[in-house]
C-alpha atoms as a PDB file:
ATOM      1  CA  UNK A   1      37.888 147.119 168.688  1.00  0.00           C
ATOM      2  CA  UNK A   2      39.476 146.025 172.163  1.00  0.00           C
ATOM      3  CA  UNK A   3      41.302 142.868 172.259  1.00  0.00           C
ATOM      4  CA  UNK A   4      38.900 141.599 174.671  1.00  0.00           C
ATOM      5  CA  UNK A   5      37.158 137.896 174.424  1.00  0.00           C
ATOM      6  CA  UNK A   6      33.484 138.203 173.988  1.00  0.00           C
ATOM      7  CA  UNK A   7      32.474 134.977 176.118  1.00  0.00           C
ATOM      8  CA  UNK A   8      34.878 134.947 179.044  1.00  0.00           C
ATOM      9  CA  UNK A   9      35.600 138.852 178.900  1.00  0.00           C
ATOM     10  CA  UNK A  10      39.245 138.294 179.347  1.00  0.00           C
ATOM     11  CA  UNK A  11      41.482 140.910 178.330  1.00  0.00           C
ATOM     12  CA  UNK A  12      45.197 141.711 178.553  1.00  0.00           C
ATOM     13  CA  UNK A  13      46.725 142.035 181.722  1.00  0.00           C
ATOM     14  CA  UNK A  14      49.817 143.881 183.032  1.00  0.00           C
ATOM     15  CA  UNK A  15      53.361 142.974 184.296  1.00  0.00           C
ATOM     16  CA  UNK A  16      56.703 143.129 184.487  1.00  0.00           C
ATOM     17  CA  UNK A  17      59.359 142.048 181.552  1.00  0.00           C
ATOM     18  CA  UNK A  18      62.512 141.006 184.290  1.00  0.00           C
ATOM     19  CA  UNK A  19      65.646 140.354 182.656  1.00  0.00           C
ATOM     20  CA  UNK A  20      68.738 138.831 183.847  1.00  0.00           C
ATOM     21  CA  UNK A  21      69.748 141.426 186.410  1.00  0.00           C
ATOM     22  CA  UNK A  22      66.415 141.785 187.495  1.00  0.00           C
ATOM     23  CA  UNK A  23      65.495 144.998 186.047  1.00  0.00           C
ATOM     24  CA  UNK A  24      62.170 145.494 185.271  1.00  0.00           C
ATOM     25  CA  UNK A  25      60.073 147.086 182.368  1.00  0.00           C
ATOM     26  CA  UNK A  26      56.231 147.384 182.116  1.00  0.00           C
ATOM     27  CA  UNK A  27      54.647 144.674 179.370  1.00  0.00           C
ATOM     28  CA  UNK A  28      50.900 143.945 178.608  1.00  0.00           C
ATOM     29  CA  UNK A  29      50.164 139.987 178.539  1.00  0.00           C
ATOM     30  CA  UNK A  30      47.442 140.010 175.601  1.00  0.00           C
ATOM     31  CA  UNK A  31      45.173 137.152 175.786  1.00  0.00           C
ATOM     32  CA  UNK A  32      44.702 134.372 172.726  1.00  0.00           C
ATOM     33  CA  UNK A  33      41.896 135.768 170.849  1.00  0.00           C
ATOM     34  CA  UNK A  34      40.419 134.219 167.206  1.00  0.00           C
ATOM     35  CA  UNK A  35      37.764 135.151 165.374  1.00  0.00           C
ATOM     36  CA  UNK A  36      35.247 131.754 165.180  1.00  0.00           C
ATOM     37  CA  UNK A  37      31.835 130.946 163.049  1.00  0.00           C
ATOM     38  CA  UNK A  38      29.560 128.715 165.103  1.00  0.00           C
ATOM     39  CA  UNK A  39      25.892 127.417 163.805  1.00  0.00           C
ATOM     40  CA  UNK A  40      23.529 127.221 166.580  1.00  0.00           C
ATOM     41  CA  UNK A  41      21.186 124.959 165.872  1.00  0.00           C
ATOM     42  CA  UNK A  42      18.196 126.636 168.311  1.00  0.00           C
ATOM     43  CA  UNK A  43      18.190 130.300 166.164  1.00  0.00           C
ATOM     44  CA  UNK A  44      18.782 128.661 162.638  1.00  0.00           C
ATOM     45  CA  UNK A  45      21.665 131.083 162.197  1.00  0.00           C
ATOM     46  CA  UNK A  46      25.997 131.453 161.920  1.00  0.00           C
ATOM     47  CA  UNK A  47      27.596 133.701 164.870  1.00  0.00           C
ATOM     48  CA  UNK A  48      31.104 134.823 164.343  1.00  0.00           C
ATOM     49  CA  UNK A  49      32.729 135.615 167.973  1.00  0.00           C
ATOM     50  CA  UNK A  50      36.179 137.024 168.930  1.00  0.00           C
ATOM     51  CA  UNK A  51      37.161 134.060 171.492  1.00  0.00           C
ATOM     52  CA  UNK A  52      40.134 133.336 173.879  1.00  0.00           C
ATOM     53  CA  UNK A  53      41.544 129.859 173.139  1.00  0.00           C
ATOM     54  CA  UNK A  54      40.228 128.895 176.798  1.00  0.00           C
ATOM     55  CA  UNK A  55      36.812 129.944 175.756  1.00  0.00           C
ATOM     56  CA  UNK A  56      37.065 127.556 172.432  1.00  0.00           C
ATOM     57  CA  UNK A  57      37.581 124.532 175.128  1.00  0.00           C
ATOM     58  CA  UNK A  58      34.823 125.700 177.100  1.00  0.00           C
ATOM     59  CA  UNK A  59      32.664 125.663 174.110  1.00  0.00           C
ATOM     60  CA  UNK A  60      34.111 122.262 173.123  1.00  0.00           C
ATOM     61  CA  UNK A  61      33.131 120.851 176.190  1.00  0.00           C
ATOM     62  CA  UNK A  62      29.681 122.608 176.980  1.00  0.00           C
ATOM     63  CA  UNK A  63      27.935 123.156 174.157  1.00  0.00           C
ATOM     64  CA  UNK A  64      27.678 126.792 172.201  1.00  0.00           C
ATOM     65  CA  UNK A  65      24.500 127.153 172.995  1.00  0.00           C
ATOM     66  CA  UNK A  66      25.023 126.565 176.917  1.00  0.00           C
ATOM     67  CA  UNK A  67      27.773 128.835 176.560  1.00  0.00           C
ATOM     68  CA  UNK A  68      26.474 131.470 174.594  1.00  0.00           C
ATOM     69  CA  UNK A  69      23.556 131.149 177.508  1.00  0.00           C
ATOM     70  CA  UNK A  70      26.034 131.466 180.284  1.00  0.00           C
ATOM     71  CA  UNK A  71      27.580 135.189 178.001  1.00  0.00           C
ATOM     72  CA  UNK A  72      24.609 136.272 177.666  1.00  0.00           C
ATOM     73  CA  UNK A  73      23.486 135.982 181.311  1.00  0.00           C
ATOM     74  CA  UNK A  74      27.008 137.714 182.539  1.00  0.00           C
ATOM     75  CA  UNK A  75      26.088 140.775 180.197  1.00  0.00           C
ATOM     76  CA  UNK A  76      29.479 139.597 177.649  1.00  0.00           C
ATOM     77  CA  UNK A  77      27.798 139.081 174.596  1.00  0.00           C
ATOM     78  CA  UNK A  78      24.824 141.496 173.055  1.00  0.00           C
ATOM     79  CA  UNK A  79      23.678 138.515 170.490  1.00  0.00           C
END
């Protein structure tokens, strides 16, 4: 499984690691994923997601089931 968040879609970017005498090496930024159970009320069921930590404050602040609207809308989530 890709280390990609299943509400946002974010996934790891790339960069440059540039040390002291400015030398630079490829890196990957990976992105703050967790695996979370929400209830939503509306189906009567548990969802587990793999969120970014951005995503968990957007679902503090909207609702899950606004969110999970919003995912499923953009084509992120399949549930």
């Amino acid at each position: 499984m890709s280390r990609v968040c299943e509400i946002t879609g974010k996934k790891a970017m790339v960069g440059n690691h540039v040390s002291f005498s400015n030398k630079k090496n490829k890196r990957t930024f990976d992105v703050n994923l967790m695996r979370k159970k929400f209830y939503v009320a509306a189906e009567d069921k548990w969802v587990t997601l793999r969120i970014s930590a951005a995503a968990l404050k957007t679902i503090n602040k909207k609702g899950i089931e606004a969110v999970l609207a919003e995912a499923r809308a953009s084509g992120n989530v399949a549930l």
